[in-house]
N, C-alpha and C. Protein backbone atom coordinates (compact mmCIF):
# COMPACT_ATOMS: atom_id res chain seq x y z
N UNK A 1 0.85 -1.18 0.00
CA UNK A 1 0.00 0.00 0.00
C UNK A 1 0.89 1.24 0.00
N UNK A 2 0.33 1.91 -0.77
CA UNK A 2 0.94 3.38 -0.51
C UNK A 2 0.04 4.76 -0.78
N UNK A 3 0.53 5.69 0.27
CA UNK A 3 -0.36 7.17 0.41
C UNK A 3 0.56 7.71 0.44
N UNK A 4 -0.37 9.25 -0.56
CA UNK A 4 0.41 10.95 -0.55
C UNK A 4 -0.54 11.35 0.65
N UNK A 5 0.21 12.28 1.58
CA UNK A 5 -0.75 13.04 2.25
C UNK A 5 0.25 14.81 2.11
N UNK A 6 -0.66 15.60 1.76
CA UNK A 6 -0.29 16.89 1.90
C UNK A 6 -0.97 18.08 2.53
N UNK A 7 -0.39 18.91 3.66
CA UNK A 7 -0.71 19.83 4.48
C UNK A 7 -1.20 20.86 3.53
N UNK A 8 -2.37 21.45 3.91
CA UNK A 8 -2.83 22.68 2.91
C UNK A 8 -3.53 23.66 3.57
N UNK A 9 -2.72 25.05 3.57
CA UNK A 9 -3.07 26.79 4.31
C UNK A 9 -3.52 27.17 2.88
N UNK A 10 -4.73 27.96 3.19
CA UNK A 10 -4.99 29.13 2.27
C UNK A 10 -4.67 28.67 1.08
N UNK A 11 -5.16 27.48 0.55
CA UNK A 11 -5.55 26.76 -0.84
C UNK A 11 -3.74 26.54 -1.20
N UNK A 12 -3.01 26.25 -0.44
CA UNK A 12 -1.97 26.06 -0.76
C UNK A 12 -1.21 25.05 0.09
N UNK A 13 -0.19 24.44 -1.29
CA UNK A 13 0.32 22.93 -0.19
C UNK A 13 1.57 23.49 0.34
N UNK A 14 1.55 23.54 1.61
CA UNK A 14 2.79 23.34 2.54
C UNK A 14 3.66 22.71 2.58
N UNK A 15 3.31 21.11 2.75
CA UNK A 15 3.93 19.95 3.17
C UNK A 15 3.64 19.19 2.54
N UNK A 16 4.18 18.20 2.50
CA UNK A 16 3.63 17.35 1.21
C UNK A 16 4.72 15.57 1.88
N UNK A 17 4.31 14.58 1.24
CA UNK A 17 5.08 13.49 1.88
C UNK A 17 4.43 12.16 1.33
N UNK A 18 5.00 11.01 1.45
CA UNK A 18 4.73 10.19 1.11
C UNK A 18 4.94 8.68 2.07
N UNK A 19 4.15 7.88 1.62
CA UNK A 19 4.39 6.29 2.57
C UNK A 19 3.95 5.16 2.24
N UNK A 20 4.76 3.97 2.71
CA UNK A 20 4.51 2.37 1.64
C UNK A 20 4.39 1.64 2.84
N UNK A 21 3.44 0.57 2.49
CA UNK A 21 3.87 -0.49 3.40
C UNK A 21 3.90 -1.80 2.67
N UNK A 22 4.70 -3.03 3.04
CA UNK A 22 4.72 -3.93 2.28
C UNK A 22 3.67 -5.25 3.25
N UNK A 23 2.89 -4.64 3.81
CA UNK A 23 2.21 -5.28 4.60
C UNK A 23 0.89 -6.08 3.46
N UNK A 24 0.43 -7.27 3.67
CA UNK A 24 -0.60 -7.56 3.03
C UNK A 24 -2.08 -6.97 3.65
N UNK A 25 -2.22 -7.13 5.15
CA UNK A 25 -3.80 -6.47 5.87
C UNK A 25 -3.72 -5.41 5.05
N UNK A 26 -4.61 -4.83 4.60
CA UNK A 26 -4.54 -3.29 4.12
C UNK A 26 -5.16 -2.78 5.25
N UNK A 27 -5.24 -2.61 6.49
CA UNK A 27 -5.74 -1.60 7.90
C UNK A 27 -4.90 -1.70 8.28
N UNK A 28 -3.41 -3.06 8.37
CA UNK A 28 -2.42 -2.92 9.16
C UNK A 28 -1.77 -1.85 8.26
N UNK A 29 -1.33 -1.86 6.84
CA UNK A 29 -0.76 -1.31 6.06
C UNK A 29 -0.90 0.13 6.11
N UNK A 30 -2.06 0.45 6.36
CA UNK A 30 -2.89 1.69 6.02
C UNK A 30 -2.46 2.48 7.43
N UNK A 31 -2.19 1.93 8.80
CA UNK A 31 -1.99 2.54 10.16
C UNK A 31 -0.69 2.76 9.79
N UNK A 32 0.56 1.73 9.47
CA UNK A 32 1.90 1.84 9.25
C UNK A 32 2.38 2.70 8.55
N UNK A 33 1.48 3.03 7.39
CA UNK A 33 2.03 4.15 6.31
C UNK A 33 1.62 5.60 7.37
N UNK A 34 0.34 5.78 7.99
CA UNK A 34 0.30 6.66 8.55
C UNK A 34 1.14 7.55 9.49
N UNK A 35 1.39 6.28 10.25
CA UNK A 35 2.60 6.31 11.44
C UNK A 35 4.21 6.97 10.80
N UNK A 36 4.23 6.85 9.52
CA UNK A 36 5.50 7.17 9.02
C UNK A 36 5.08 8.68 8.43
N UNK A 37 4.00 8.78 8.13
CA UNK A 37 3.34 10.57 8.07
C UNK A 37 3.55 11.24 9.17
N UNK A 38 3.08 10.67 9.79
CA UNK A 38 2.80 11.65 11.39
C UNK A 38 4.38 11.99 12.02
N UNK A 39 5.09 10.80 11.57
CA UNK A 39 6.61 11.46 12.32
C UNK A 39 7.23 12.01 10.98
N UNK A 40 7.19 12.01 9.53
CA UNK A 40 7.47 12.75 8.43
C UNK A 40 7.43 14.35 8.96
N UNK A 41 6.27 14.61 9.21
CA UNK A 41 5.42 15.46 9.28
C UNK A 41 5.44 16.38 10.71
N UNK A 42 6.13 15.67 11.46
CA UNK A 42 6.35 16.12 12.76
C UNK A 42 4.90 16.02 13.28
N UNK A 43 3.70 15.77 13.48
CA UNK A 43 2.44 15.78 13.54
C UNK A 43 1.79 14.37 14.64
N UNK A 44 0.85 15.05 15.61
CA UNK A 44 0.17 14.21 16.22
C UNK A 44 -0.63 13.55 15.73
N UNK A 45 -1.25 12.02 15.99
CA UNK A 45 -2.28 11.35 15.44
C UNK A 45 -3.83 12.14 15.79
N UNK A 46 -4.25 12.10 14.54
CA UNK A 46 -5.38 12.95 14.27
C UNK A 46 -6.29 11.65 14.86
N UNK A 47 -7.61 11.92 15.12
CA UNK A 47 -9.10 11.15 15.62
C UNK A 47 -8.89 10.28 14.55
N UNK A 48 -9.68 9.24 14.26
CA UNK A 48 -9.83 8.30 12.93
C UNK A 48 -11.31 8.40 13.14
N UNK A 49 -12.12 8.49 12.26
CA UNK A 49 -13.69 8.42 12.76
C UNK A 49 -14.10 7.45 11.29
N UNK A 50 -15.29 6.73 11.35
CA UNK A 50 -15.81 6.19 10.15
C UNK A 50 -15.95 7.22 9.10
N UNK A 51 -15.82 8.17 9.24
CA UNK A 51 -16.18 9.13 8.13
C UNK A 51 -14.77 9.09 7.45
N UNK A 52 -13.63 9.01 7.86
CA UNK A 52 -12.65 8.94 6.80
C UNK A 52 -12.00 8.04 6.43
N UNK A 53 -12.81 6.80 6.74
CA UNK A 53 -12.73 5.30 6.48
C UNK A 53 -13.91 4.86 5.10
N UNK A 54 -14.45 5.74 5.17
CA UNK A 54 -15.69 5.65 4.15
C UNK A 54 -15.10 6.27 3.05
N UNK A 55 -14.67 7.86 2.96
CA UNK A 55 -14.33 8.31 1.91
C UNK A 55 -12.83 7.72 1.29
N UNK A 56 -12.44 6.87 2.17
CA UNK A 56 -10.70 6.49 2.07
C UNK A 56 -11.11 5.26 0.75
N UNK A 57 -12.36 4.63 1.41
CA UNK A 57 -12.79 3.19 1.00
C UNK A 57 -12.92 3.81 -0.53
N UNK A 58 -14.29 4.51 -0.61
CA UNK A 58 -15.09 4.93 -1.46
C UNK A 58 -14.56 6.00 -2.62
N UNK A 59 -13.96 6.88 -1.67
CA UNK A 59 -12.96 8.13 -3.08
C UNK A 59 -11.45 7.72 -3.43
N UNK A 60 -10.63 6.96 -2.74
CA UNK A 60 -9.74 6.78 -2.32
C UNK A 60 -8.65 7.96 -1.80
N UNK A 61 -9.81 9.28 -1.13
CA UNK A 61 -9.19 9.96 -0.22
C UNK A 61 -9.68 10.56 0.46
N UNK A 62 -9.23 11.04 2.02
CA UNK A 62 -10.01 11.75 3.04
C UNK A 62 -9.25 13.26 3.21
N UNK A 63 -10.17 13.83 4.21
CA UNK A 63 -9.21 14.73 4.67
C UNK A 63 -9.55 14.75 6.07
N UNK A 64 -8.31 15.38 6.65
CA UNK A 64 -8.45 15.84 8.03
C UNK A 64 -8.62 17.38 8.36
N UNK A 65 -9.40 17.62 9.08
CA UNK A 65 -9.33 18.95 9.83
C UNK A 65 -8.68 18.97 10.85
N UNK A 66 -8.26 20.83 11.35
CA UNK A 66 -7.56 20.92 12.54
C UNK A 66 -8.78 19.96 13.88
N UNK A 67 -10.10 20.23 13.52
CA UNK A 67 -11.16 19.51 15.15
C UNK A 67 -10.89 18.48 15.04
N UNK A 68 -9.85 17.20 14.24
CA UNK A 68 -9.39 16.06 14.24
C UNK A 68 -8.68 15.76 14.79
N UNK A 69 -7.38 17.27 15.07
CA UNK A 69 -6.65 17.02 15.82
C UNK A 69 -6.46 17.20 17.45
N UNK A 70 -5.77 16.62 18.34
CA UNK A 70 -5.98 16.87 19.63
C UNK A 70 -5.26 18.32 20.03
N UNK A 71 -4.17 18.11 19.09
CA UNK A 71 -2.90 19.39 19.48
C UNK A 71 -3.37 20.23 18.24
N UNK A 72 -3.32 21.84 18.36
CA UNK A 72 -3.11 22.80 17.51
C UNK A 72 -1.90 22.11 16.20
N UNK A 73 -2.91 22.84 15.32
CA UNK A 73 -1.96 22.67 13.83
C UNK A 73 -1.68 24.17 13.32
N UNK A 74 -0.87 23.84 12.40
CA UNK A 74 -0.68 25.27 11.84
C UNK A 74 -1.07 24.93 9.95
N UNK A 75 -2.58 24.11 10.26
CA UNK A 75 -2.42 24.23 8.53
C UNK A 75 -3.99 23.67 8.24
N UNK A 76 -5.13 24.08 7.24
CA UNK A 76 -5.91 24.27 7.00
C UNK A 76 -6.59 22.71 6.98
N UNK A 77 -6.59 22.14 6.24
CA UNK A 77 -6.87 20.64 6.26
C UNK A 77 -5.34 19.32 5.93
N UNK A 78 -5.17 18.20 6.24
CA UNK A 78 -4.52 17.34 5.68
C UNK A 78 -5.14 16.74 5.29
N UNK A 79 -4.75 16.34 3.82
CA UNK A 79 -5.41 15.40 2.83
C UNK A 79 -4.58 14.25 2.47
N UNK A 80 -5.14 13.10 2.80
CA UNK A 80 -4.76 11.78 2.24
C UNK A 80 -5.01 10.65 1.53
N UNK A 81 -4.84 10.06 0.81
CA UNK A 81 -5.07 9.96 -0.75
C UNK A 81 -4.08 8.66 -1.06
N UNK A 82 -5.02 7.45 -1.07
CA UNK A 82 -4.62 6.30 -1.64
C UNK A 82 -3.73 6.38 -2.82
N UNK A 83 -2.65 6.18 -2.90
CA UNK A 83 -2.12 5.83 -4.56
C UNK A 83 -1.87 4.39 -4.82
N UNK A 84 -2.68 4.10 -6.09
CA UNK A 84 -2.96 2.47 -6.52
C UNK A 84 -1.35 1.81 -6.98
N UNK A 85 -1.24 1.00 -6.77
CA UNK A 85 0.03 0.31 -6.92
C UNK A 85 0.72 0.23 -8.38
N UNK A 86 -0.71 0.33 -9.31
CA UNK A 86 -0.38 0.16 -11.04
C UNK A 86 0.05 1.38 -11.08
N UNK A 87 -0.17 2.57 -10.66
CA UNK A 87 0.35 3.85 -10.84
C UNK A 87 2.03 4.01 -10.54
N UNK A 88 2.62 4.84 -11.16
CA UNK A 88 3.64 5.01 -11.20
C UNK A 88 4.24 6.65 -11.09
């Protein structure tokens, strides 16, 4: 599995980053790649709620808001975004 996730202020990307896992579970895969965002990123683990388990499933991307997070952010939403394996 692998995800882009990128930090975005005022319609603009900040931060930007990437993560793989060679895990087969795709939920184990999907926490592991995260875990390598969040310390990329210097960033606390945001809430997980069904709502961005649905759009993750369904769009193959969510976003986060700062009310996701527990600690103050300094950036408008994070967006994260399945990238399919055939892609290159």
């Amino acid at each position: 599995m692998r995800i882009w996730v990128t930090l975005h202020k005022h319609n603009r990307i900040i931060a930007r980053t990437d993560a793989n896992s060679p895990l087969e579970d795709p939920a184990s895969a999907l926490m592991e790649c995260l875990e390598q965002v969040y310390k990329d990123l210097d960033l606390a683990e945001p809430v997980w709620v069904s709502k961005h388990a649905r759009e993750l499933s369904a769009f193959g991307r969510t976003k986060f808001f700062p009310a996701d997070f527990l600690e103050p952010v300094k950036f408008d939403y994070m967006e994260v975004e399945y990238i399919s394996e055939n892609e290159k």
